[in-house]
C-alpha atoms as a PDB file:
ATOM      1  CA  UNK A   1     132.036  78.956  93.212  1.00  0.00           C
ATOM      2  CA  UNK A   2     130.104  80.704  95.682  1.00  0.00           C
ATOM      3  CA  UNK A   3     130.560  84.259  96.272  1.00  0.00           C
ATOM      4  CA  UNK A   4     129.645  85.651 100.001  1.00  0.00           C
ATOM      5  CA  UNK A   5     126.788  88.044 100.231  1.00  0.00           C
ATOM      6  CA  UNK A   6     127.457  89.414 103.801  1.00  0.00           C
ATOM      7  CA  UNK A   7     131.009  90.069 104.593  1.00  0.00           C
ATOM      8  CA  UNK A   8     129.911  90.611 108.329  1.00  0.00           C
ATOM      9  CA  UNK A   9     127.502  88.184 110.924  1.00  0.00           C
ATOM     10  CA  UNK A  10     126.542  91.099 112.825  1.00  0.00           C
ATOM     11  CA  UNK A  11     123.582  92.318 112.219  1.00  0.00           C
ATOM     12  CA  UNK A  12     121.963  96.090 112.907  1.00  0.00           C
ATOM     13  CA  UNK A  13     118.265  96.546 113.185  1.00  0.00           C
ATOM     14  CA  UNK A  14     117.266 100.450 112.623  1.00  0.00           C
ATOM     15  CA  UNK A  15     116.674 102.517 115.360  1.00  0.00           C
ATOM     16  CA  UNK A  16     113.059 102.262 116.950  1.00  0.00           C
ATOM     17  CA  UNK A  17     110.927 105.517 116.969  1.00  0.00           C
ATOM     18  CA  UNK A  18     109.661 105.618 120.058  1.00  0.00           C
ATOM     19  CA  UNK A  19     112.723 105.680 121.917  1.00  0.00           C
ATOM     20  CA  UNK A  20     113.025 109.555 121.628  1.00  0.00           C
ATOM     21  CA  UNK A  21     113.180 112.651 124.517  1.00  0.00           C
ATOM     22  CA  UNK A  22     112.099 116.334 123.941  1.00  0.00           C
ATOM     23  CA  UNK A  23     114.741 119.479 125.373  1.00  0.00           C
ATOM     24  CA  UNK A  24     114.405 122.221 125.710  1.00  0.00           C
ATOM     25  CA  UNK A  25     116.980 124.852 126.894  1.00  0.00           C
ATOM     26  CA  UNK A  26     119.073 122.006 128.092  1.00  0.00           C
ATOM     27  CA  UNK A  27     115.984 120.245 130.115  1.00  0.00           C
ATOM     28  CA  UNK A  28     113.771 117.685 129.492  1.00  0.00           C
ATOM     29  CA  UNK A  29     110.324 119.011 128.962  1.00  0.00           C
ATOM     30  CA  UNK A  30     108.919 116.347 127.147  1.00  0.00           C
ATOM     31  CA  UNK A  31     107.890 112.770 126.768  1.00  0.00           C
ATOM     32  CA  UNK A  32     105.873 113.467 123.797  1.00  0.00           C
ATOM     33  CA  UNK A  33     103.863 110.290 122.094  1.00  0.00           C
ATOM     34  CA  UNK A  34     104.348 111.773 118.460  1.00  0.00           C
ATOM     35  CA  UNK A  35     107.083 114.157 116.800  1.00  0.00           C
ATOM     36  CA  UNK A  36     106.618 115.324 112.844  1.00  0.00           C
ATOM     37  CA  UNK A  37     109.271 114.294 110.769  1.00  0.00           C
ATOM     38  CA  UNK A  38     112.117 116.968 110.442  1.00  0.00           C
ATOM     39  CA  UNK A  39     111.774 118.112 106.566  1.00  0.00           C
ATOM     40  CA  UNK A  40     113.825 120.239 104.364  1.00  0.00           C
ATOM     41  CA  UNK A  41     113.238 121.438 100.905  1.00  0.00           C
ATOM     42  CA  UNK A  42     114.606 123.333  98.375  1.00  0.00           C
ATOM     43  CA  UNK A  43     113.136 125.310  96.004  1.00  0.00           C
ATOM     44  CA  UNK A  44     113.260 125.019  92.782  1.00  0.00           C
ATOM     45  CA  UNK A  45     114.062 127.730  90.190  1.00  0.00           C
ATOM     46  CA  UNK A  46     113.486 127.314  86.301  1.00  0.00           C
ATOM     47  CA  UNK A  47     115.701 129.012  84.326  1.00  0.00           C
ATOM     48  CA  UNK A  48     116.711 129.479  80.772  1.00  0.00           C
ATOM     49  CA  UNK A  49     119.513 132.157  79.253  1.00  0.00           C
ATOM     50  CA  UNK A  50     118.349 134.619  75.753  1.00  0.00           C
ATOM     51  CA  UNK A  51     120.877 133.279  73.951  1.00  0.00           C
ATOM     52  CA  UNK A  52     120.233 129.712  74.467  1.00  0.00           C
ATOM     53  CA  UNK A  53     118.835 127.605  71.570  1.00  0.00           C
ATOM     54  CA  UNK A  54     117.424 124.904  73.345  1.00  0.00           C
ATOM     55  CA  UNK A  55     113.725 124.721  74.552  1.00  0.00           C
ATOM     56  CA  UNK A  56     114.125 123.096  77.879  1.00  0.00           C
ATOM     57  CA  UNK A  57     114.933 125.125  81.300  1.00  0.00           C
ATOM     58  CA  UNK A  58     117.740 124.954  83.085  1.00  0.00           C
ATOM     59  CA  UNK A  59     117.070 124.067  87.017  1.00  0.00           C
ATOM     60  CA  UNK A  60     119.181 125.573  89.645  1.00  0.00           C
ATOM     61  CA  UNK A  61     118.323 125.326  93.782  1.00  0.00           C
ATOM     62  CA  UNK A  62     116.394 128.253  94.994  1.00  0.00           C
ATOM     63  CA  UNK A  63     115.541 128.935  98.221  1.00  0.00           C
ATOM     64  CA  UNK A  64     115.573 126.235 101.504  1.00  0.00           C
ATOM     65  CA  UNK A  65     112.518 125.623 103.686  1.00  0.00           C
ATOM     66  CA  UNK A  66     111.753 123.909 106.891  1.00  0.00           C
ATOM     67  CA  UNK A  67     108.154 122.601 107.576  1.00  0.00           C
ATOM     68  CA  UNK A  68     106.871 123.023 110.974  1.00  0.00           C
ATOM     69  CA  UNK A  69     107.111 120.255 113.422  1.00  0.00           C
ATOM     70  CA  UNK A  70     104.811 119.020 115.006  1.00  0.00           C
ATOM     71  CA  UNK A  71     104.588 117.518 119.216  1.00  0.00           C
ATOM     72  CA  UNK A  72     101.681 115.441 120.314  1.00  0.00           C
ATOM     73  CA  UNK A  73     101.640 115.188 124.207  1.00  0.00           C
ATOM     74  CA  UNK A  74      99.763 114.030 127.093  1.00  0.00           C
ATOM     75  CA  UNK A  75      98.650 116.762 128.936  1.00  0.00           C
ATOM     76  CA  UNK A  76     100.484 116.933 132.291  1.00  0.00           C
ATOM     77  CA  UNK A  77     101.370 119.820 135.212  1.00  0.00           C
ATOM     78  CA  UNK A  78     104.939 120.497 133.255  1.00  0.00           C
ATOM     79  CA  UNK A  79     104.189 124.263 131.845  1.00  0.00           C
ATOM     80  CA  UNK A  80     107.318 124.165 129.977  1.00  0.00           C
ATOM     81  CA  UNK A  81     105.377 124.593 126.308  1.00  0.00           C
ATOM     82  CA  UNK A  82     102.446 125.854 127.708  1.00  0.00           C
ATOM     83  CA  UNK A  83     104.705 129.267 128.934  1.00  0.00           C
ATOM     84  CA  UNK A  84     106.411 128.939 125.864  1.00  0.00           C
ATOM     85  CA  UNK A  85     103.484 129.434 123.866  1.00  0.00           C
ATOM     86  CA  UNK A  86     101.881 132.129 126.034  1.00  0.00           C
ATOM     87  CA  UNK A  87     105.093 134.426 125.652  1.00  0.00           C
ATOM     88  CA  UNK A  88     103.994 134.895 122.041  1.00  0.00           C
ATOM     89  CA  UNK A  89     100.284 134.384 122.368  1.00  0.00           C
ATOM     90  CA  UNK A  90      99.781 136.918 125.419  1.00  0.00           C
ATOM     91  CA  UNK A  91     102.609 139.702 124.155  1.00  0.00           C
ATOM     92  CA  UNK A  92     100.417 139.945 120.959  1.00  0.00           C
ATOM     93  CA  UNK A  93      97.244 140.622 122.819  1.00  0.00           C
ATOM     94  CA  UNK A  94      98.737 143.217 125.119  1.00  0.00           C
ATOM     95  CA  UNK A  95      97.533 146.822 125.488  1.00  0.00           C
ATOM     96  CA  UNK A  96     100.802 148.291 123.960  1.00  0.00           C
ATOM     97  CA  UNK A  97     100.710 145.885 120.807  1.00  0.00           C
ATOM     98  CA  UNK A  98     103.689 143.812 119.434  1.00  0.00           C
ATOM     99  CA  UNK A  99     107.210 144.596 119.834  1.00  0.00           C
ATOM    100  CA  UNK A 100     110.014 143.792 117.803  1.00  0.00           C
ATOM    101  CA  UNK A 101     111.232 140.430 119.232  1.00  0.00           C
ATOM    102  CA  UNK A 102     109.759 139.184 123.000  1.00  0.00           C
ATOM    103  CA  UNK A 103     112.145 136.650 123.231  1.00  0.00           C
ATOM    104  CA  UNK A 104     110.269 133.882 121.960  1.00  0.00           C
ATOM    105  CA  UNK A 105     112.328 132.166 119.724  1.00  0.00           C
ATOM    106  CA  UNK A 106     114.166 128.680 121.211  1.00  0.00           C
ATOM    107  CA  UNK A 107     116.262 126.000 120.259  1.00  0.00           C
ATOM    108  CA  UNK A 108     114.917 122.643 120.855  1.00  0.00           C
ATOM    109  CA  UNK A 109     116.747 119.117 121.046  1.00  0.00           C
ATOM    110  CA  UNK A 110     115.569 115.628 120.017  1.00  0.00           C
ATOM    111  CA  UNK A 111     117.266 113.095 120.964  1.00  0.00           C
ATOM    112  CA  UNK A 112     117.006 109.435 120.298  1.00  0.00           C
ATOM    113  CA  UNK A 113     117.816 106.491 122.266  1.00  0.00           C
ATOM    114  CA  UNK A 114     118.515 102.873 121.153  1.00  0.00           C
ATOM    115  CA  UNK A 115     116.742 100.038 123.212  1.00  0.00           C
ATOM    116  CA  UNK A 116     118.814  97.567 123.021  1.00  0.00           C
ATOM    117  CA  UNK A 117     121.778  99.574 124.553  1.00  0.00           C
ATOM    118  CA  UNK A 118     122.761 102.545 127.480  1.00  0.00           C
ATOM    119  CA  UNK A 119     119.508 104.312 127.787  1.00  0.00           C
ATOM    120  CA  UNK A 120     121.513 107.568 129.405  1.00  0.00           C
ATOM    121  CA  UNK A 121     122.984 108.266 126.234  1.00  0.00           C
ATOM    122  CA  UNK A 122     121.785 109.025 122.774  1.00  0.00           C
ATOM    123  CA  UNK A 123     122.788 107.474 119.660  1.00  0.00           C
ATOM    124  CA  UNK A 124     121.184 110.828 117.700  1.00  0.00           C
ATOM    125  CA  UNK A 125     120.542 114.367 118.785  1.00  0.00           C
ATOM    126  CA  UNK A 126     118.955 116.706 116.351  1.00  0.00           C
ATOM    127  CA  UNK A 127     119.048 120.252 117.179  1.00  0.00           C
ATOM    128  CA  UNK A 128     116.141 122.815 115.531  1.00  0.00           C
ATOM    129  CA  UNK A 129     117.169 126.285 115.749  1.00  0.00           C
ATOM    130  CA  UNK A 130     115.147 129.420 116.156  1.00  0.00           C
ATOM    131  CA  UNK A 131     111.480 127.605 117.190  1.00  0.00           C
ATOM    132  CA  UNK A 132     108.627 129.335 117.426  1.00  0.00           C
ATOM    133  CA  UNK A 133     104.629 128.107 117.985  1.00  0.00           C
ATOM    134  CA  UNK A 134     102.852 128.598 115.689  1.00  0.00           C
ATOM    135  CA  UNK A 135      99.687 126.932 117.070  1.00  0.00           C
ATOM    136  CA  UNK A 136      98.629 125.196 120.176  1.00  0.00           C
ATOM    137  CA  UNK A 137      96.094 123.114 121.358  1.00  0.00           C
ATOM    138  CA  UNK A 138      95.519 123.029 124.996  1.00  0.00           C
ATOM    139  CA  UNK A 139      93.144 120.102 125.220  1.00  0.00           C
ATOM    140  CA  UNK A 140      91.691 117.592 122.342  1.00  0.00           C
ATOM    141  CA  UNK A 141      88.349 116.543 121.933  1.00  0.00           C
ATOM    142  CA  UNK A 142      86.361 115.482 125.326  1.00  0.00           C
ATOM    143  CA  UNK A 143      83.831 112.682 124.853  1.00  0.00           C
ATOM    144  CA  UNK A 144      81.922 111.273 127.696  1.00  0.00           C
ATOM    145  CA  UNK A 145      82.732 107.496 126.637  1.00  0.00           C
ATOM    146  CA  UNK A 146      86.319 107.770 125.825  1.00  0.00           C
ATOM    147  CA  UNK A 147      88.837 105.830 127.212  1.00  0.00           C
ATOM    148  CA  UNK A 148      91.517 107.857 126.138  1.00  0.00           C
ATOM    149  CA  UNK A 149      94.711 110.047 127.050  1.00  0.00           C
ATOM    150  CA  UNK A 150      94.092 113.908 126.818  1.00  0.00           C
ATOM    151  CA  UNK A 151      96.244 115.285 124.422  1.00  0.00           C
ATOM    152  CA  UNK A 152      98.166 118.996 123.465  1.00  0.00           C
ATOM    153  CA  UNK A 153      99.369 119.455 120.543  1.00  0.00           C
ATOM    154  CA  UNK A 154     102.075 121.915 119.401  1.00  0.00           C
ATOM    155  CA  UNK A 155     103.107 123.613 116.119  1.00  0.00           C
ATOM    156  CA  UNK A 156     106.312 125.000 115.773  1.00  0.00           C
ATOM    157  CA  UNK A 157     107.901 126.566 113.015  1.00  0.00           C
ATOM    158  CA  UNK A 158     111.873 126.509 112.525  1.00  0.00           C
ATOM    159  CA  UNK A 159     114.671 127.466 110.617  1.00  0.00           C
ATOM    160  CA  UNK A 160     116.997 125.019 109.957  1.00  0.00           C
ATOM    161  CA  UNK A 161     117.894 121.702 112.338  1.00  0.00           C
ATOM    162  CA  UNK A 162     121.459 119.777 112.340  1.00  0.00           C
ATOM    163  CA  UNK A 163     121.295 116.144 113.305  1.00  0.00           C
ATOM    164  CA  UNK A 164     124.487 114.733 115.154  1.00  0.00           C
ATOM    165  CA  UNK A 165     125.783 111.444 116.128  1.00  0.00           C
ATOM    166  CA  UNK A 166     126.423 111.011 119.602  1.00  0.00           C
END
């Protein structure tokens, strides 16, 4: 006897990554061509007791890290991350030097969108808390016979991102 391998006909396809929209502060700043993955990590810490007999270590989780993101953009007239950027770049070269915080720090939202269905509403939002650039490039290489977009790119370290279904 035959034993059924799908219990459903309906079939999902995965999400498509290019179907995906940048906020920031509540507004769309975005429509960038690339986003870095969103990574955590946790450290970890080898450990191993005086009083215990056996050679190998005992592993517990350390500390948690976030690894920048990265945005690729096409260079537009939207100064959205181009201000953004400049509120830390310019306050650090200002007569009076650094203060404690300028205000720089953000939350961003990603959200993703799934083609085959409503394209006003996401089926994922991620949410990366406390953003800062780190590094910014205002315009990528130049070459007479390119046929290419120009692109910024945009660095920005994080601490910590929740990802929600919508």
């Amino acid at each position: 006897m035959a034993v059924a391998r799908f219990t459903s006909t309906d079939k999902r396809d995965p999400y498509r990554n290019f179907n995906f929209r940048i906020l920031l502060g509540g507004v769309e700043v975005a429509a960038c061509r690339k986003v870095s993955g969103l990574t955590a990590s946790v450290e970890v810490v080898k450990f191993r007791a005086g009083n215990n007999a056996a050679s190998n270590d005992e592993l517990l989780p350390g500390r948690v890290t976030y690894e920048a993101v990265t945005l690729e953009s096409g260079i537009t007239n939207d100064p959205a991350f181009k201000d953004w950027a400049n509120t830390l770049v310019h306050h650090e070269a200002s007569k009076y030097g650094r203060k404690a915080e300028p205000g720089f720090r953000r939350n961003i939202e990603i959200r993703v969108y799934d083609i085959d269905n409503d394209h006003s509403r996401p089926v994922k939002k991620f949410t990366v808390f406390n953003c800062w650039i780190s590094k910014i490039t205002c315009l990528s290489e130049l070459a007479a016979d390119a046929n290419e977009v120009l692109i910024e790119t945009i660095e920005i370290q994080n601490e910590g991102f929740t990802e929600e279904a919508v």
